[in-house]
N, C-alpha and C. Protein backbone atom coordinates (compact mmCIF):
# COMPACT_ATOMS: atom_id res chain seq x y z
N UNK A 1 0.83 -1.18 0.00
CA UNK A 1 0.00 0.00 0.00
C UNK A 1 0.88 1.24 0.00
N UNK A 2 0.50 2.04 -0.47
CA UNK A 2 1.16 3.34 -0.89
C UNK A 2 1.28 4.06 0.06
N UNK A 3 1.52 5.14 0.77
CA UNK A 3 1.97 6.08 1.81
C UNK A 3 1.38 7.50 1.37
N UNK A 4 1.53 7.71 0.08
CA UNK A 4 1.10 8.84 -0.71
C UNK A 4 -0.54 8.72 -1.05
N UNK A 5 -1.55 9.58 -0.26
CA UNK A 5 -2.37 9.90 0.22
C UNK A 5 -3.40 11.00 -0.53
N UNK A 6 -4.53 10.42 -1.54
CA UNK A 6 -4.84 11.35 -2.45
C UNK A 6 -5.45 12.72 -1.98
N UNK A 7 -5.52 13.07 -0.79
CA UNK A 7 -6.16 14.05 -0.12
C UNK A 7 -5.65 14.12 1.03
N UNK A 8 -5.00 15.14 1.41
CA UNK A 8 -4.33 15.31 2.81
C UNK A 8 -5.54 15.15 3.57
N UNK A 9 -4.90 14.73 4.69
CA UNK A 9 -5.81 13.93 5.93
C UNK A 9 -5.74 14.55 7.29
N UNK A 10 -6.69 15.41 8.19
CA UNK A 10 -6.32 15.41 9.28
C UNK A 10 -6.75 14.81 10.33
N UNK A 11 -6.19 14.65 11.36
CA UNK A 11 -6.33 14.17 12.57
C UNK A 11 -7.19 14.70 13.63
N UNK A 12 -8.41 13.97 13.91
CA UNK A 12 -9.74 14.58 14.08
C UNK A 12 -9.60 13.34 15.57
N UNK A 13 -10.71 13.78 16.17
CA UNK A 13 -11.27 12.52 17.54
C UNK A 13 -13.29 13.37 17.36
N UNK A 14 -13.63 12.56 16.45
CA UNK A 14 -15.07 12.98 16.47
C UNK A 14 -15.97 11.67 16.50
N UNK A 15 -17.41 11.97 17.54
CA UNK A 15 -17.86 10.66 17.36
C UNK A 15 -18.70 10.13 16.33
N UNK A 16 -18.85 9.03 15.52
CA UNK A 16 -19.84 8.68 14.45
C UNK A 16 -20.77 7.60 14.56
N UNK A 17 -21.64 6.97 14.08
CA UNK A 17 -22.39 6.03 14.02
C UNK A 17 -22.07 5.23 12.52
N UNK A 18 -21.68 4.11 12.60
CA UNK A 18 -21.35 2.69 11.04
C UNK A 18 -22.92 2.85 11.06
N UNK A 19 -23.97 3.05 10.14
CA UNK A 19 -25.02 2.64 10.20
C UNK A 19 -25.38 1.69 8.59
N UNK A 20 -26.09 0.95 8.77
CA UNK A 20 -26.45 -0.05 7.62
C UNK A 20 -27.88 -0.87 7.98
N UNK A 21 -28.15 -1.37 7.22
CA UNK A 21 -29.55 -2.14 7.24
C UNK A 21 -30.72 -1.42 7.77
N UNK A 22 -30.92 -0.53 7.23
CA UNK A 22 -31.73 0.40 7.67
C UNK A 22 -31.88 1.29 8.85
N UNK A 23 -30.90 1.12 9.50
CA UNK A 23 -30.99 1.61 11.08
C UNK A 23 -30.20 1.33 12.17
N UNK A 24 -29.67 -0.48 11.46
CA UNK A 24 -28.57 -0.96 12.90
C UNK A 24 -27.18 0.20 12.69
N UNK A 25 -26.86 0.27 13.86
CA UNK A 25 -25.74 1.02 14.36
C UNK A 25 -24.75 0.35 14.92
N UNK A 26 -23.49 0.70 14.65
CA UNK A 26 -22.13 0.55 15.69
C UNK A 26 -21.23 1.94 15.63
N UNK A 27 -21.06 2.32 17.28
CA UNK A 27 -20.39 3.21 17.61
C UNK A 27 -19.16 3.48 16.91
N UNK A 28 -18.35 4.46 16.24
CA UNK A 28 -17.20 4.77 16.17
C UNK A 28 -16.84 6.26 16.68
N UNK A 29 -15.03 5.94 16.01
CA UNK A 29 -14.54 7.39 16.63
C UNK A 29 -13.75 7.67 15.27
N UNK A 30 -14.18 8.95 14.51
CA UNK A 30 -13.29 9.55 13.08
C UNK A 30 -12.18 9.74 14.00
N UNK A 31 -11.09 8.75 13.59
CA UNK A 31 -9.45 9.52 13.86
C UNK A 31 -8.88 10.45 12.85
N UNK A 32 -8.87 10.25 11.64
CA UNK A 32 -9.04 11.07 10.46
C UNK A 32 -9.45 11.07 9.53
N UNK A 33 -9.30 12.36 8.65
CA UNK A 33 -10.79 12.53 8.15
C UNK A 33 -10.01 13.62 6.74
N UNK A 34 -10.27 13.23 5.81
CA UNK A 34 -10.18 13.67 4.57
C UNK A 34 -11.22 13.88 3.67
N UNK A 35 -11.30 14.83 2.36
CA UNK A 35 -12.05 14.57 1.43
C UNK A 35 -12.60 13.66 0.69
N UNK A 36 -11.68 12.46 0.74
CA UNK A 36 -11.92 11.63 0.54
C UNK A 36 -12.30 9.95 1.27
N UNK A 37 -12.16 10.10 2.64
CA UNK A 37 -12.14 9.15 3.38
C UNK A 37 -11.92 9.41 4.27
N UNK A 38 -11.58 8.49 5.47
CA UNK A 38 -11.03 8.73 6.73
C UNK A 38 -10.80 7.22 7.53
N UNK A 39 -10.32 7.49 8.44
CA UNK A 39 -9.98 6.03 9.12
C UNK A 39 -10.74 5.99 10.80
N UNK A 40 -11.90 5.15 10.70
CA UNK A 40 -12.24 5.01 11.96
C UNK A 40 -12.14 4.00 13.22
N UNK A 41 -12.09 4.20 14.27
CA UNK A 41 -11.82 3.45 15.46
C UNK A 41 -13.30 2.94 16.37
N UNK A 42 -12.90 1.37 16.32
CA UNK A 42 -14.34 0.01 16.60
C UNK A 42 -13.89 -0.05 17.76
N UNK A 43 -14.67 -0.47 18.30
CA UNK A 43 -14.47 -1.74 19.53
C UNK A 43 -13.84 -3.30 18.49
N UNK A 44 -14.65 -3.34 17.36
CA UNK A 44 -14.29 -4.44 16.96
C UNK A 44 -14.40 -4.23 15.18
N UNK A 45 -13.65 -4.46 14.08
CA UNK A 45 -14.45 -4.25 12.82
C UNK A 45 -15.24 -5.84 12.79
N UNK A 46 -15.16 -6.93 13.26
CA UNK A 46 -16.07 -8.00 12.71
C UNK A 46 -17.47 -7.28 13.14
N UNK A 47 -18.07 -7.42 12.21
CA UNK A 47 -19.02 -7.35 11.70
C UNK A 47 -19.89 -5.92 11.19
N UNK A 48 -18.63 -5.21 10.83
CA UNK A 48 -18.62 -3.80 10.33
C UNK A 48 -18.90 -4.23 8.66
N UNK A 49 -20.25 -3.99 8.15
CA UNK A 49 -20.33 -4.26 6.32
C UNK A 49 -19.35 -3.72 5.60
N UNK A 50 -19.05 -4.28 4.54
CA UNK A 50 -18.08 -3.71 3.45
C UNK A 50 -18.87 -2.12 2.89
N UNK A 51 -19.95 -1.71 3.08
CA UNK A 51 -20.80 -1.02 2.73
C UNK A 51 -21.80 -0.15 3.68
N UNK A 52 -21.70 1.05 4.17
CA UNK A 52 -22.19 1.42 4.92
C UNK A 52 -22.28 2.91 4.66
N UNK A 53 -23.14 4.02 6.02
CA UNK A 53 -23.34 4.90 5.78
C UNK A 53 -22.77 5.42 7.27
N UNK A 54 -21.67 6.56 7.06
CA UNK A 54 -21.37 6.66 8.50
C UNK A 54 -21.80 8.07 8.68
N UNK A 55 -22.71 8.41 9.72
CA UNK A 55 -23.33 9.30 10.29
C UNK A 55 -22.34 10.34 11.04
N UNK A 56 -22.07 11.04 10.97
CA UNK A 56 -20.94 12.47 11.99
C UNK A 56 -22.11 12.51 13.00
N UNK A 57 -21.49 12.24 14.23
CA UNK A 57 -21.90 12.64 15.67
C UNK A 57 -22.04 14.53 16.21
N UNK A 58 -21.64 15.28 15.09
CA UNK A 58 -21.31 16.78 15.31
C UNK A 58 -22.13 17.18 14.64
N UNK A 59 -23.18 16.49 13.91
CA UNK A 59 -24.35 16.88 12.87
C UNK A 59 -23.87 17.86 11.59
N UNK A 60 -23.24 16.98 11.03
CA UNK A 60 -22.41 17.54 10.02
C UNK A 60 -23.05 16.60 8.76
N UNK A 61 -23.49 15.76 9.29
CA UNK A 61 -24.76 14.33 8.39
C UNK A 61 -23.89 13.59 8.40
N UNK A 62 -23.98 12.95 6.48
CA UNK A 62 -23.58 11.72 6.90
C UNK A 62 -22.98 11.69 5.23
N UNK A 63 -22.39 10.85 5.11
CA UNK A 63 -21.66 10.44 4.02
C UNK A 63 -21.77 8.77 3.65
N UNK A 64 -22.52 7.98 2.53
CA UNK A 64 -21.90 6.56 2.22
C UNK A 64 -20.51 6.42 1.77
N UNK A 65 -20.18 5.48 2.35
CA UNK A 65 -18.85 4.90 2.19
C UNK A 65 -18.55 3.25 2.05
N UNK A 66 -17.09 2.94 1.67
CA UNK A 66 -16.82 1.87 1.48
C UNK A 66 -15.78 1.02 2.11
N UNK A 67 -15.32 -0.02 3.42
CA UNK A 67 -14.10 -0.01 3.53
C UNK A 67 -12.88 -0.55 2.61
N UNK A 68 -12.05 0.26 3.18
CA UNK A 68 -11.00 -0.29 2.19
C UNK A 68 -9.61 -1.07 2.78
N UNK A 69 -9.52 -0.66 4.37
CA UNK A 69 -8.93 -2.21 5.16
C UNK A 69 -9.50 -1.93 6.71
N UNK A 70 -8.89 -3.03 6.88
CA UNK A 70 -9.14 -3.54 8.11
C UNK A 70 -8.45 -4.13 8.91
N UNK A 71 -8.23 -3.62 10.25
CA UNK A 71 -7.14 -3.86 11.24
C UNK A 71 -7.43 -3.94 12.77
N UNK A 72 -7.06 -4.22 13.64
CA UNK A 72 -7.47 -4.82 14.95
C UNK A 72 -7.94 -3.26 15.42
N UNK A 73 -9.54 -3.21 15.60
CA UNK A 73 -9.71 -1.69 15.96
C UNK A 73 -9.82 -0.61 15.10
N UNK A 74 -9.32 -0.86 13.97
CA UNK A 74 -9.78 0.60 13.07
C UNK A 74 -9.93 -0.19 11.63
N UNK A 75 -10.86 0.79 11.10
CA UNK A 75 -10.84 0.34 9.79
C UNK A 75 -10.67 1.80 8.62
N UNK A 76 -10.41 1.41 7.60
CA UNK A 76 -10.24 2.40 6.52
C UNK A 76 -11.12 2.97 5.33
N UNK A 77 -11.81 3.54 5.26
CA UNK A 77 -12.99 3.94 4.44
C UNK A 77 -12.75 5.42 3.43
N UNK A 78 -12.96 4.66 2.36
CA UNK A 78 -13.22 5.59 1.34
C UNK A 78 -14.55 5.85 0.98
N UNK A 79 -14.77 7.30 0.76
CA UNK A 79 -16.34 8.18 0.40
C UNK A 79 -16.74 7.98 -0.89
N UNK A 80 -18.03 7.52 -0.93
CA UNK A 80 -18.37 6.78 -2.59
C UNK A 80 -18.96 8.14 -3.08
């Protein structure tokens, strides 16, 4: 994986909601947050969808997104 980053990224602690299937929720935390994506922090990613809509806790709405990895505790999401 590349290092070089299509949209500078900053380093945020904001809270969000993974939401999917009409309504179920799992808590996260935006660690950062770009134009194009951002990388958020689980309790767990099993059972985080490849496909979801993550809600901003600061009522900023919401954005669909897609992940793009996954690691003990955070996962990586790009904005469709």
């Amino acid at each position: 994986m590349s290092e070089h980053r299509i949209a500078q990224r900053q380093r945020v602690l904001k809270g969000g909601t993974i939401s999917f299937n009409g309504g179920a929720g799992i808590d996260c935390t935006v660690r950062n947050l770009s134009e194009t994506g951002a990388a958020l922090e689980v309790e767990s990613p099993v059972g985080v969808p490849d496909q979801f809509t993550l809600v901003f806790g600061d009522g900023r709405g919401s954005k669909s997104c897609h992940v793009v990895w996954r690691k003990p505790g955070r996962i990586g999401i790009a904005f469709d």
